[in-house]
PDB file of N, CA and C in Angstrom:
ATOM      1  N   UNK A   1       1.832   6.023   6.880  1.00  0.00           N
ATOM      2  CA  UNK A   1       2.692   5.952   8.035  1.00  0.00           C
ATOM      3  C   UNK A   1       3.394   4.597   8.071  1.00  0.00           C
ATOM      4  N   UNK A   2       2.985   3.707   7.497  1.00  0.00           N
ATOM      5  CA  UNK A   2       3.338   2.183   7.390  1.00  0.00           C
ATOM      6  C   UNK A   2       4.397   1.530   6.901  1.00  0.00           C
ATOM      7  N   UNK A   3       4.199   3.018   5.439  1.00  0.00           N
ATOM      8  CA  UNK A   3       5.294   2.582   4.615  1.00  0.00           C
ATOM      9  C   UNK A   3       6.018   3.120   4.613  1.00  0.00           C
ATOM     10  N   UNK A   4       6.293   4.447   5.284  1.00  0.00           N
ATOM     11  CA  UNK A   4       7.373   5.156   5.950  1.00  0.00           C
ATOM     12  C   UNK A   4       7.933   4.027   6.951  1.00  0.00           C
ATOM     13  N   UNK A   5       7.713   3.550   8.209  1.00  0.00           N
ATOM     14  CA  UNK A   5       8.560   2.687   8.673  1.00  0.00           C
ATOM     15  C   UNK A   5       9.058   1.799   8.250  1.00  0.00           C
ATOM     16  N   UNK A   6       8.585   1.069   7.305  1.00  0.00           N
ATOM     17  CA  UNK A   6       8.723   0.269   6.783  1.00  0.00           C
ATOM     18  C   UNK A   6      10.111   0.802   5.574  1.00  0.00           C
ATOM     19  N   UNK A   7       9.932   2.006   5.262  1.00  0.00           N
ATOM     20  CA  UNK A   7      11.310   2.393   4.454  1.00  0.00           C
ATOM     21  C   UNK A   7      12.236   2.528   5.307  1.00  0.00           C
ATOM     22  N   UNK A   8      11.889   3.554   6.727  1.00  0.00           N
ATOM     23  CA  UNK A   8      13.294   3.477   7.584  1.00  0.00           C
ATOM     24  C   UNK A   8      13.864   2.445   8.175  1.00  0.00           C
ATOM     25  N   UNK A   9      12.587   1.362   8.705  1.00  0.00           N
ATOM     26  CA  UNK A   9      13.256  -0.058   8.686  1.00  0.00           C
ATOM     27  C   UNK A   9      14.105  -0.845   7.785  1.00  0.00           C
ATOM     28  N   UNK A  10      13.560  -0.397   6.597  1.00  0.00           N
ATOM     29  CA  UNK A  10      14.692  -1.112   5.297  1.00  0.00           C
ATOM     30  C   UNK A  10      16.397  -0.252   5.503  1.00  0.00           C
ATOM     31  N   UNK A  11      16.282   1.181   5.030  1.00  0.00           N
ATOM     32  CA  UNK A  11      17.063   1.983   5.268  1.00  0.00           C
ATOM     33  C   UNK A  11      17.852   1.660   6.350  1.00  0.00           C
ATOM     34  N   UNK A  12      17.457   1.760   7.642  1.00  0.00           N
ATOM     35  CA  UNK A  12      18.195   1.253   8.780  1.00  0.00           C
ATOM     36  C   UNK A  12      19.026   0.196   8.814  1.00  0.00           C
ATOM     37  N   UNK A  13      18.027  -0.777   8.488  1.00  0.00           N
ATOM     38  CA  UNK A  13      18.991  -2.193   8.165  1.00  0.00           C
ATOM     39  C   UNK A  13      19.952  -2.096   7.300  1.00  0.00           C
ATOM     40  N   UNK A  14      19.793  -1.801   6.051  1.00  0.00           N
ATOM     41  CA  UNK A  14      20.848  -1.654   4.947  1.00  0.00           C
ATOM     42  C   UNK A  14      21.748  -0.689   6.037  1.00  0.00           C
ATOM     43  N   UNK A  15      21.952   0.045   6.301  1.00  0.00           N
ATOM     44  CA  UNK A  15      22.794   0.763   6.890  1.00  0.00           C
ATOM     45  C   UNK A  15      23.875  -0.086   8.007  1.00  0.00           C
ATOM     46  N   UNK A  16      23.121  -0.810   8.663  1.00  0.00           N
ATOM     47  CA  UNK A  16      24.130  -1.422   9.793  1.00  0.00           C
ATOM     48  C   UNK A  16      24.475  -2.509   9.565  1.00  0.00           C
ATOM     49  N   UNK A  17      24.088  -2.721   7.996  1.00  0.00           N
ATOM     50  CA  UNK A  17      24.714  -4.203   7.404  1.00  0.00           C
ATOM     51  C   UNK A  17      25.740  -3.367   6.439  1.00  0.00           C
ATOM     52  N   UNK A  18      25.779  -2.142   5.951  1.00  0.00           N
ATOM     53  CA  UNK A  18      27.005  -1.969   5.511  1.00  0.00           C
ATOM     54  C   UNK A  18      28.060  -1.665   6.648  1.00  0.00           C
ATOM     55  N   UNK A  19      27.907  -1.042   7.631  1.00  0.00           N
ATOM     56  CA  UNK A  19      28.618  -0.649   8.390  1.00  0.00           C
ATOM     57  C   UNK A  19      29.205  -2.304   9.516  1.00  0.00           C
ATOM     58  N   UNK A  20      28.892  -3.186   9.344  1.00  0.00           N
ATOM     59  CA  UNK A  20      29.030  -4.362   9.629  1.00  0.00           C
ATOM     60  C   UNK A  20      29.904  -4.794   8.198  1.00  0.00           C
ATOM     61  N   UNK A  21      29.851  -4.596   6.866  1.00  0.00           N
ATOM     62  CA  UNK A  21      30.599  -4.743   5.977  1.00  0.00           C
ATOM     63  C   UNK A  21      30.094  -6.015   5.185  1.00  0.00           C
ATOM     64  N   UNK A  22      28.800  -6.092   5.558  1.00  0.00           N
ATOM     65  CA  UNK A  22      28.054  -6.920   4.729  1.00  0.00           C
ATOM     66  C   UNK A  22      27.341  -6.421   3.789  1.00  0.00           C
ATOM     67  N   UNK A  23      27.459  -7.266   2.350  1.00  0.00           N
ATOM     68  CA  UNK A  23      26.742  -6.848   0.576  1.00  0.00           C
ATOM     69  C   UNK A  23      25.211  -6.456   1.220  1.00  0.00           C
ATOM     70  N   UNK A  24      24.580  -5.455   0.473  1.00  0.00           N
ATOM     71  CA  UNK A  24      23.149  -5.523   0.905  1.00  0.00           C
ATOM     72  C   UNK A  24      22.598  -6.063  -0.068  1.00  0.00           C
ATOM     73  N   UNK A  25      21.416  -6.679  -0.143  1.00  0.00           N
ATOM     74  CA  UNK A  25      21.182  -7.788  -0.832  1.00  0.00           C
ATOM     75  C   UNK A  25      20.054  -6.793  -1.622  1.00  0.00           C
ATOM     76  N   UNK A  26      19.128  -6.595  -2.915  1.00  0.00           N
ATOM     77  CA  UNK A  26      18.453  -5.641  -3.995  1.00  0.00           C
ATOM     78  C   UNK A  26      17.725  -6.340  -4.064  1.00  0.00           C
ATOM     79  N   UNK A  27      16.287  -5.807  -4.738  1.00  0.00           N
ATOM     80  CA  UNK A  27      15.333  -6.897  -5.063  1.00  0.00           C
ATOM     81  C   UNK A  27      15.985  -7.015  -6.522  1.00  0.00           C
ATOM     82  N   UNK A  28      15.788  -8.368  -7.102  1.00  0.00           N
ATOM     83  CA  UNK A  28      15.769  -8.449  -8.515  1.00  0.00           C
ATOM     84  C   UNK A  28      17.291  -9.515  -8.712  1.00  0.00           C
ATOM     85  N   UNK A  29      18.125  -8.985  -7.410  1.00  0.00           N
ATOM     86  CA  UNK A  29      19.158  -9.677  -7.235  1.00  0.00           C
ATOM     87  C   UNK A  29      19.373 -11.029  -6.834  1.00  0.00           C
ATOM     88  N   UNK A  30      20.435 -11.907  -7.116  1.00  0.00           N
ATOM     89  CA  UNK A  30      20.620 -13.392  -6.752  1.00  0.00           C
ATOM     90  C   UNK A  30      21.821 -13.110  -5.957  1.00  0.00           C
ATOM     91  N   UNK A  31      21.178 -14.468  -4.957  1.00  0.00           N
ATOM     92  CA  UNK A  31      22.276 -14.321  -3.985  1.00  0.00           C
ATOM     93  C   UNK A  31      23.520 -15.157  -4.452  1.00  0.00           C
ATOM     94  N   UNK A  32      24.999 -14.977  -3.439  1.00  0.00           N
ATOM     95  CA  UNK A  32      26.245 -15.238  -3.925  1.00  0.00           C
ATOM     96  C   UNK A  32      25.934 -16.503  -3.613  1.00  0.00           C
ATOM     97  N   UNK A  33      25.336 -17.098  -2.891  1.00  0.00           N
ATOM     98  CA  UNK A  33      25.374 -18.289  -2.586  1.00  0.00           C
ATOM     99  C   UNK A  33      25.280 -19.841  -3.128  1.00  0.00           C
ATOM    100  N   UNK A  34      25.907 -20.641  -3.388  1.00  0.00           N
ATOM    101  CA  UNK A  34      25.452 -21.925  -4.410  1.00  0.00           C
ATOM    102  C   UNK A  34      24.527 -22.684  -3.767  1.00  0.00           C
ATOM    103  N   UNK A  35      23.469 -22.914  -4.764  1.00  0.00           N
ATOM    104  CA  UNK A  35      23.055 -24.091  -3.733  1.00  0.00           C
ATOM    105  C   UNK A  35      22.689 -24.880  -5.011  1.00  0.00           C
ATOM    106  N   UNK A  36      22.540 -25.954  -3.925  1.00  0.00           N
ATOM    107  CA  UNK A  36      22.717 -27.580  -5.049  1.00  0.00           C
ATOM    108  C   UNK A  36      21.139 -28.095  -4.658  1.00  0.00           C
ATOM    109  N   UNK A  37      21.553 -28.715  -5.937  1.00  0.00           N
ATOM    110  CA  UNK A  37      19.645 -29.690  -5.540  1.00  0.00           C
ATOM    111  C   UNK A  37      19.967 -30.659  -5.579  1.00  0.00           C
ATOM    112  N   UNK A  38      18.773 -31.297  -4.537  1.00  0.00           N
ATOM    113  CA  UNK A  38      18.462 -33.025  -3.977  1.00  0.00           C
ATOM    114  C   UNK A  38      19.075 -33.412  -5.168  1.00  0.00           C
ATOM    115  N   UNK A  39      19.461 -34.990  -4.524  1.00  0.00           N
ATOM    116  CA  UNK A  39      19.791 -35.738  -5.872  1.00  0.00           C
ATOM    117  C   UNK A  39      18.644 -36.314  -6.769  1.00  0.00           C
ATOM    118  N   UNK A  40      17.339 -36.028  -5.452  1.00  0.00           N
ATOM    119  CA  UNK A  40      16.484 -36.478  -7.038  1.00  0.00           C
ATOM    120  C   UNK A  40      15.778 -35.968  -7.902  1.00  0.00           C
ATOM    121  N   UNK A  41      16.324 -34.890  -7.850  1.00  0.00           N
ATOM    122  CA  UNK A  41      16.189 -33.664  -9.254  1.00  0.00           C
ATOM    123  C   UNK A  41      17.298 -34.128 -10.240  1.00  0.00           C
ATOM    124  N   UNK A  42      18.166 -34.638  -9.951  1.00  0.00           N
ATOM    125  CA  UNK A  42      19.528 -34.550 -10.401  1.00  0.00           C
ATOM    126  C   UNK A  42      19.308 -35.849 -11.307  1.00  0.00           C
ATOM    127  N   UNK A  43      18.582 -36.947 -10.833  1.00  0.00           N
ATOM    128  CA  UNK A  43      18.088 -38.216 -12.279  1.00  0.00           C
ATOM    129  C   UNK A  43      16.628 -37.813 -12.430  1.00  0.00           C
ATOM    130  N   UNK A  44      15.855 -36.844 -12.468  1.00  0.00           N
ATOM    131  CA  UNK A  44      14.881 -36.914 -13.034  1.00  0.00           C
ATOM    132  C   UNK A  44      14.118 -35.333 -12.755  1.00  0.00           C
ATOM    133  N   UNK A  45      14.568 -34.816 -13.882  1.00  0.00           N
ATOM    134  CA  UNK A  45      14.668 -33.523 -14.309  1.00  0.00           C
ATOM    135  C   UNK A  45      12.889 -32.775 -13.831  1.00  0.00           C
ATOM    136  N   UNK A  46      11.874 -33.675 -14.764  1.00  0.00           N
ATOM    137  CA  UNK A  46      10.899 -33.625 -14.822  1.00  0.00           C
ATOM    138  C   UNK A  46      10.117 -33.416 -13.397  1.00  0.00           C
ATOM    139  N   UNK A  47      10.603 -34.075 -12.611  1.00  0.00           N
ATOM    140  CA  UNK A  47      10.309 -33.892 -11.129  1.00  0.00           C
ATOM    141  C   UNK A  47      10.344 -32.238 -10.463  1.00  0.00           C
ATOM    142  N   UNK A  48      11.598 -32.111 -11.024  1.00  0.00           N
ATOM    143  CA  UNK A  48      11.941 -30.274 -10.754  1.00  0.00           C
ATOM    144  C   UNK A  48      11.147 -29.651 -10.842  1.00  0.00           C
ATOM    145  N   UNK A  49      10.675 -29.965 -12.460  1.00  0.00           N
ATOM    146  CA  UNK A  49       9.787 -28.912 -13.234  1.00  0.00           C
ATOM    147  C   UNK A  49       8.973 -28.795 -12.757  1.00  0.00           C
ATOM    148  N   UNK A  50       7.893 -30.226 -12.362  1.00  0.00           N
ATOM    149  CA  UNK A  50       6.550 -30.231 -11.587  1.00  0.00           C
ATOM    150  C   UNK A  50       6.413 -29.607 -10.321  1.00  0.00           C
ATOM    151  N   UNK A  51       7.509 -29.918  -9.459  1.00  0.00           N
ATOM    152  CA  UNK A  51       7.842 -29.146  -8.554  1.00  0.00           C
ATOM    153  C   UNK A  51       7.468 -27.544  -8.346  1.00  0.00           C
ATOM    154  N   UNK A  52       8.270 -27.138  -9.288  1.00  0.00           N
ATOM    155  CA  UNK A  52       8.486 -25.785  -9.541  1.00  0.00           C
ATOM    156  C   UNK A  52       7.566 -25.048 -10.172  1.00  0.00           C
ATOM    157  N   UNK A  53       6.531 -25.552 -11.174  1.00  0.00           N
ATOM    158  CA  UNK A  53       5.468 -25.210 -11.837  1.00  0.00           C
ATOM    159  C   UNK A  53       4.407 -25.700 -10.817  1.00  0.00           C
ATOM    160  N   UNK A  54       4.145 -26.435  -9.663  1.00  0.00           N
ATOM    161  CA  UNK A  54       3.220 -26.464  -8.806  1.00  0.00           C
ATOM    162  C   UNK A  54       3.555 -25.290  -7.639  1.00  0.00           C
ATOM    163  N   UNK A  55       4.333 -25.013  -7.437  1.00  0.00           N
ATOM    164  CA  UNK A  55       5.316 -24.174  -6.499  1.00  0.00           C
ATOM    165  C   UNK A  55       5.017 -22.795  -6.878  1.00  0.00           C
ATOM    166  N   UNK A  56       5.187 -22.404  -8.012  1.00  0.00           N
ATOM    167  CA  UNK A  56       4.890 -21.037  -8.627  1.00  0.00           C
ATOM    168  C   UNK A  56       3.329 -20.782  -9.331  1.00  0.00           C
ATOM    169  N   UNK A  57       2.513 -22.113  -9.374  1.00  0.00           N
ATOM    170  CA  UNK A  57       1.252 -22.162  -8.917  1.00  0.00           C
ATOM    171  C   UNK A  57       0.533 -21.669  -8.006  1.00  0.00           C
ATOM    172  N   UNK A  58       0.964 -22.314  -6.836  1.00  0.00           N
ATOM    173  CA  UNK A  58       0.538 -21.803  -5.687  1.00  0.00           C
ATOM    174  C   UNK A  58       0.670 -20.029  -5.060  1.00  0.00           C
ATOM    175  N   UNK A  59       2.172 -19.972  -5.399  1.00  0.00           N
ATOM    176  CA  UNK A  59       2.720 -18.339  -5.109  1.00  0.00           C
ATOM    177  C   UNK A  59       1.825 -17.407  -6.063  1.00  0.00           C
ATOM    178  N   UNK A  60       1.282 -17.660  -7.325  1.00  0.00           N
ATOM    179  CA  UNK A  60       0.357 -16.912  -7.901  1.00  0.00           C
ATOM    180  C   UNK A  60      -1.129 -17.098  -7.662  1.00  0.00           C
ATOM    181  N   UNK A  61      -1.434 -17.915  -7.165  1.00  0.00           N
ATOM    182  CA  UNK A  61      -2.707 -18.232  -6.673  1.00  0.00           C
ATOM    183  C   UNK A  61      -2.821 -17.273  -5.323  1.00  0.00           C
ATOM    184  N   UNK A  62      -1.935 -17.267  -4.379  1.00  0.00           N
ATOM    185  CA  UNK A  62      -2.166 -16.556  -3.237  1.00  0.00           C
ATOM    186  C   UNK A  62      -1.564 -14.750  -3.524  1.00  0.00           C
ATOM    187  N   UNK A  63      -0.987 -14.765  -4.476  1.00  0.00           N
ATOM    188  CA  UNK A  63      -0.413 -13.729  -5.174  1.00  0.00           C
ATOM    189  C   UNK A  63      -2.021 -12.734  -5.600  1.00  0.00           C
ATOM    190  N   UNK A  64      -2.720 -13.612  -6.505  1.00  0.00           N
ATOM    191  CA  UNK A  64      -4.146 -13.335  -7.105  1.00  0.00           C
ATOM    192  C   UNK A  64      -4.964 -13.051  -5.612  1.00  0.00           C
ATOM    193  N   UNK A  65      -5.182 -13.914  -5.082  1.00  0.00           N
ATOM    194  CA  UNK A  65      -5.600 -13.842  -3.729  1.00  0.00           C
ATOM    195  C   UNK A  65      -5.884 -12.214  -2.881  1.00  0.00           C
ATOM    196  N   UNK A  66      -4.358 -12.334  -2.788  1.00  0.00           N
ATOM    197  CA  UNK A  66      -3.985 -10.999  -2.045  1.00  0.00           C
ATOM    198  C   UNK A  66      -4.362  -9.436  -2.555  1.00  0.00           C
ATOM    199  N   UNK A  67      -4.125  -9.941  -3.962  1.00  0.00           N
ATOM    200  CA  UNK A  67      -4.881  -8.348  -5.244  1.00  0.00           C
ATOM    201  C   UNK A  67      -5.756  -8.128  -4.870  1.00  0.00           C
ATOM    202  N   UNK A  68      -6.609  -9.193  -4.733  1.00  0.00           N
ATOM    203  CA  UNK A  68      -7.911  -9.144  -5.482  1.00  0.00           C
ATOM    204  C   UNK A  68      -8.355  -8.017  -3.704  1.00  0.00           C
ATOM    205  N   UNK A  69      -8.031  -8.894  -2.855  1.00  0.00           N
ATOM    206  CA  UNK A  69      -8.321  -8.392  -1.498  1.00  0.00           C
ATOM    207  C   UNK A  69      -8.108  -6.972  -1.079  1.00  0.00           C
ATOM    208  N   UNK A  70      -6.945  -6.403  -1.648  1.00  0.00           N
ATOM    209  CA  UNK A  70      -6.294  -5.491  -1.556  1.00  0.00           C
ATOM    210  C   UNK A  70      -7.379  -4.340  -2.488  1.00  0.00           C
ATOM    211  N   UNK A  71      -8.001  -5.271  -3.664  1.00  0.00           N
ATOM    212  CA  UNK A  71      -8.545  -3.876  -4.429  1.00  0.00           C
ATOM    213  C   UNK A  71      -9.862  -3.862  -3.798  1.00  0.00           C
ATOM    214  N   UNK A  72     -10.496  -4.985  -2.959  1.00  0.00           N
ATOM    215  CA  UNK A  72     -11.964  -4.783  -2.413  1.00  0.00           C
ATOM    216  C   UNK A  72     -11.560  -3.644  -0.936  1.00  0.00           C
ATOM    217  N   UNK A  73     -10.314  -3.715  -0.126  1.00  0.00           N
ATOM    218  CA  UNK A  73     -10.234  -2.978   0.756  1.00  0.00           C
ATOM    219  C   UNK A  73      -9.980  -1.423   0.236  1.00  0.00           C
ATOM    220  N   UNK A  74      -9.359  -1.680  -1.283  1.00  0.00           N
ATOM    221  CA  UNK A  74      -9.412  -0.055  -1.504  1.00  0.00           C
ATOM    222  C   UNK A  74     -11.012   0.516  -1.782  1.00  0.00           C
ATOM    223  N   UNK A  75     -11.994  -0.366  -2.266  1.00  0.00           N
ATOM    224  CA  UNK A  75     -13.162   0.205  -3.055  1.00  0.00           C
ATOM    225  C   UNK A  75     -13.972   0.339  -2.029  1.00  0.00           C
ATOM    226  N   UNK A  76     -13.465  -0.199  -1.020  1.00  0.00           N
ATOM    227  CA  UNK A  76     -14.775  -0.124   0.524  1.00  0.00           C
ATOM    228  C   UNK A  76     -14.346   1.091   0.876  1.00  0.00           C
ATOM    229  N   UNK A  77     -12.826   1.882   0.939  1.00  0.00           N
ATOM    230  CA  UNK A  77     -12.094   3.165   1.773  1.00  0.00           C
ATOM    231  C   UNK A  77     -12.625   4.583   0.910  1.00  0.00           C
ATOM    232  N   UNK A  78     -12.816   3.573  -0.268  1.00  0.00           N
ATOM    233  CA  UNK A  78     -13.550   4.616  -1.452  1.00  0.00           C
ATOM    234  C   UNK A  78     -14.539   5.166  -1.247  1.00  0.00           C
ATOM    235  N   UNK A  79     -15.704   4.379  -1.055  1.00  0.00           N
ATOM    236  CA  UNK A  79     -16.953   4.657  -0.938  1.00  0.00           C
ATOM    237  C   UNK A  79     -17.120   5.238   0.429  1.00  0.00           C
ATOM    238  N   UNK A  80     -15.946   5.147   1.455  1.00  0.00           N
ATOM    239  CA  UNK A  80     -16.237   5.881   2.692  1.00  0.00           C
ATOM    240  C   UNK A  80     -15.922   7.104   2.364  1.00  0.00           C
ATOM    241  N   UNK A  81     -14.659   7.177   1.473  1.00  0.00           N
ATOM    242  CA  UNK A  81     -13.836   8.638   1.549  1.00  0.00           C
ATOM    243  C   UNK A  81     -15.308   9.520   0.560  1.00  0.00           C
ATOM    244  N   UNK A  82     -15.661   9.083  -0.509  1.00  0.00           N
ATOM    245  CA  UNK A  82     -16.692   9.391  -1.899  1.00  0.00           C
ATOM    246  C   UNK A  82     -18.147   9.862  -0.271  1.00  0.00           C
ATOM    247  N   UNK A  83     -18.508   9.250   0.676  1.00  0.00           N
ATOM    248  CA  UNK A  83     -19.449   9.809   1.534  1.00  0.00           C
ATOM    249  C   UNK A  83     -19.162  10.552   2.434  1.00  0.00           C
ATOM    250  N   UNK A  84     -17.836  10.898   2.967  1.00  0.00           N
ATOM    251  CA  UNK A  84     -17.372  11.990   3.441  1.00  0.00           C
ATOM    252  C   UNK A  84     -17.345  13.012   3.177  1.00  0.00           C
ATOM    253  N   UNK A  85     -17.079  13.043   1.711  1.00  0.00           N
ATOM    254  CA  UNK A  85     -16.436  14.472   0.915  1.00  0.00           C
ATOM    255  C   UNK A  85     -18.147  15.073   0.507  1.00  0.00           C
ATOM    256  N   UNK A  86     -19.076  13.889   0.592  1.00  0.00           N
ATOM    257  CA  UNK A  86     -20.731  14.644  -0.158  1.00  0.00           C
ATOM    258  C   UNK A  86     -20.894  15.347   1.280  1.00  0.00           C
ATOM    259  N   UNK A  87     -20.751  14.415   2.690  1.00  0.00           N
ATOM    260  CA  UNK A  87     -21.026  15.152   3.446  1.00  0.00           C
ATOM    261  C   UNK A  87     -20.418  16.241   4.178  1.00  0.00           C
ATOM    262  N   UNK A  88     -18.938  17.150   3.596  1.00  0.00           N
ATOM    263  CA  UNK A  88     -18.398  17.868   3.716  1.00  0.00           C
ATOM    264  C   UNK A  88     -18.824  19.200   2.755  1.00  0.00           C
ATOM    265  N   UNK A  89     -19.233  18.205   1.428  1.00  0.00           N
ATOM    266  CA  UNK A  89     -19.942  19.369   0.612  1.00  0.00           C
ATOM    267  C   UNK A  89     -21.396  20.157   1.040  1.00  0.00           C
ATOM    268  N   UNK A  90     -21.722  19.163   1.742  1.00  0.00           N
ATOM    269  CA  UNK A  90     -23.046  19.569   2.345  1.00  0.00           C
ATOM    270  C   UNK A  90     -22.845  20.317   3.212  1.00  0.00           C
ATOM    271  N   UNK A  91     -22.081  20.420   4.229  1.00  0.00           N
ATOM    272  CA  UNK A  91     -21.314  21.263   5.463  1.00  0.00           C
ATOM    273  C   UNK A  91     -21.113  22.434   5.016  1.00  0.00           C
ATOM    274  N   UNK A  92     -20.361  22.344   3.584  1.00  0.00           N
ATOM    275  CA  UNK A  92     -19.651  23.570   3.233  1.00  0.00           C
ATOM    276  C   UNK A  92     -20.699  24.703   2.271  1.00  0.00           C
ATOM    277  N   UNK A  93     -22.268  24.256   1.823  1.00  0.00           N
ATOM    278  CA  UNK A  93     -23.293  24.843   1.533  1.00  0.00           C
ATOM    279  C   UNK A  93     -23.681  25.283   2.687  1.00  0.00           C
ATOM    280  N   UNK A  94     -23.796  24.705   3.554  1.00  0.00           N
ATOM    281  CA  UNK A  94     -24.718  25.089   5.074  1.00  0.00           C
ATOM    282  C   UNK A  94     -23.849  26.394   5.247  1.00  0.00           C
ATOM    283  N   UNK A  95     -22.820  26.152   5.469  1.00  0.00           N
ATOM    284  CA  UNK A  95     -21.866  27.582   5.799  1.00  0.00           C
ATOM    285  C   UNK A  95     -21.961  28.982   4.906  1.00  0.00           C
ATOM    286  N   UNK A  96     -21.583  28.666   3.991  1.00  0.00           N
ATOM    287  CA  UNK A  96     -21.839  29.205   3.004  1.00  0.00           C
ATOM    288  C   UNK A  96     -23.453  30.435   2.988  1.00  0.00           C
ATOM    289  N   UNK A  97     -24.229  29.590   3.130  1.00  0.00           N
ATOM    290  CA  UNK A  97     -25.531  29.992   3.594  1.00  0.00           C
ATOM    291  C   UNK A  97     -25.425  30.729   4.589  1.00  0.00           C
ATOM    292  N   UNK A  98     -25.164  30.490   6.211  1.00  0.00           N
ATOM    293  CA  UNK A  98     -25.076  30.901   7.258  1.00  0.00           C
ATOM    294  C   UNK A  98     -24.339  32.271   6.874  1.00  0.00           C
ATOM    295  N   UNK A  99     -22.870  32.089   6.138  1.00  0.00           N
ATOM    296  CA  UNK A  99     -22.338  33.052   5.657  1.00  0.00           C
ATOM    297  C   UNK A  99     -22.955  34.157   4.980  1.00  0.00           C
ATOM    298  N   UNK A 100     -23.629  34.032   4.006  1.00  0.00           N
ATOM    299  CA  UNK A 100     -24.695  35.421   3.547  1.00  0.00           C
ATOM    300  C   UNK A 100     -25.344  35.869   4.474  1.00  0.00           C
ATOM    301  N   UNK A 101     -26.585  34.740   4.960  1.00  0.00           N
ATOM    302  CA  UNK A 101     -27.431  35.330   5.731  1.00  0.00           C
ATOM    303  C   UNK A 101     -26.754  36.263   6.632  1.00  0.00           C
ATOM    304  N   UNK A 102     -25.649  35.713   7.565  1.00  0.00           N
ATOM    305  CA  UNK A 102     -24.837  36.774   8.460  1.00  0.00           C
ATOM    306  C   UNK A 102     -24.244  38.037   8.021  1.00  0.00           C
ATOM    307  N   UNK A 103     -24.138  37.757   6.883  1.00  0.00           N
ATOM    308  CA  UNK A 103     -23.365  39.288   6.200  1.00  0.00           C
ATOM    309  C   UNK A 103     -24.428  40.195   6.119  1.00  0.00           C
ATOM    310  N   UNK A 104     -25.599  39.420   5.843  1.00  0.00           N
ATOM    311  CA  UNK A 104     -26.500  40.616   5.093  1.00  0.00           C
ATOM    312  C   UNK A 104     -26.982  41.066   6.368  1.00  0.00           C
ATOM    313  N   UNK A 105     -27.038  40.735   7.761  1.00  0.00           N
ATOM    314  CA  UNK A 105     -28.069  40.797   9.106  1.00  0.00           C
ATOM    315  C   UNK A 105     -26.578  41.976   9.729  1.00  0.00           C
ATOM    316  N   UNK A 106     -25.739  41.377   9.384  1.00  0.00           N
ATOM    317  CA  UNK A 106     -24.514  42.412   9.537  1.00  0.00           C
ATOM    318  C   UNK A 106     -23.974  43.586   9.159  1.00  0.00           C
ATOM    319  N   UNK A 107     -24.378  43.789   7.239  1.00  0.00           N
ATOM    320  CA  UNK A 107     -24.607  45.041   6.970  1.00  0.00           C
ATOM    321  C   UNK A 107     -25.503  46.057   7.559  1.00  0.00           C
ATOM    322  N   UNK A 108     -27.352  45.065   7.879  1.00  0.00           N
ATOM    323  CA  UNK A 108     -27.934  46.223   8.269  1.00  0.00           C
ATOM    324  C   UNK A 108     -27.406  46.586   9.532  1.00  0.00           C
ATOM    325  N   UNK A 109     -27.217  45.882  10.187  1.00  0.00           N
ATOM    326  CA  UNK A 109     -26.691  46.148  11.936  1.00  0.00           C
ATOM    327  C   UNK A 109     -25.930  47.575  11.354  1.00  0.00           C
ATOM    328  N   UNK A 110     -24.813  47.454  10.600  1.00  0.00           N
ATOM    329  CA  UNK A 110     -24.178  48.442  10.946  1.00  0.00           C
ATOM    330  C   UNK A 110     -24.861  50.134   9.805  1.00  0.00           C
ATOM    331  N   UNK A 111     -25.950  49.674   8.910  1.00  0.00           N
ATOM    332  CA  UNK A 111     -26.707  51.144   8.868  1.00  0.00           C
ATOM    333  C   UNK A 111     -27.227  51.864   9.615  1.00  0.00           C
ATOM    334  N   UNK A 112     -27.971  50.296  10.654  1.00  0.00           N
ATOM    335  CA  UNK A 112     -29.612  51.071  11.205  1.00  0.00           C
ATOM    336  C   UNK A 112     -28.429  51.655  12.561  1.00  0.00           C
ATOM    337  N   UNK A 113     -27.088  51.666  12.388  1.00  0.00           N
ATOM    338  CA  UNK A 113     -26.365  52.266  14.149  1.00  0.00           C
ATOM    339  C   UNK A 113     -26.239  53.685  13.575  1.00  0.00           C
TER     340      UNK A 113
END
């Protein structure tokens, strides 16, 4: 349900930004925009780099972070959904059961009439 709004929210938006006559912006895409760097990237290159390699450090560190979290919340929904379904199978023997026994208490009903 989440990610359904979350599409018509995208959808929506893209929509009233074209109809406003604004580019919609893609993932994967760069924006039109220039931008310039500090000047003190501009005498000392190396600074950037560190920058940018501590910078994209961090974004994969919390990147890793977030996986890792994401796959313990799936394996916990697992083991709920994996004890539901034994105890649905169990439900669905009980019935099953109930089901004969009733048929067979049901056939005689309708000899011994």
């Amino acid at each position: 349900m989440y990610a359904r709004c979350l599409g018509l929210d995208e959808k929506y938006g893209e929509l009233i930004g074209l109809l406003k006559g604004e580019d919609v912006m893609h993932v994967g895409q760069t924006s039109r925009q220039r931008v310039d760097l500090p000047s003190s990237y501009s005498s000392d290159t190396s600074k950037f780099i560190d920058d940018t390699s501590s910078s994209l450090d961090g974004h994969s560190k919390a990147f890793v972070d977030k996986v890792d979290e994401m796959i313990k919340e799936v394996d916990e929904h697992s083991a709920i959904w994996k004890g539901k379904l034994t105890e649905m199978k169990k439900q669905a023997e009980h019935i099953m059961a109930q089901r004969r026994n009733l048929a067979s208490q049901l056939f005689d009903f309708n000899n011994n009439i």
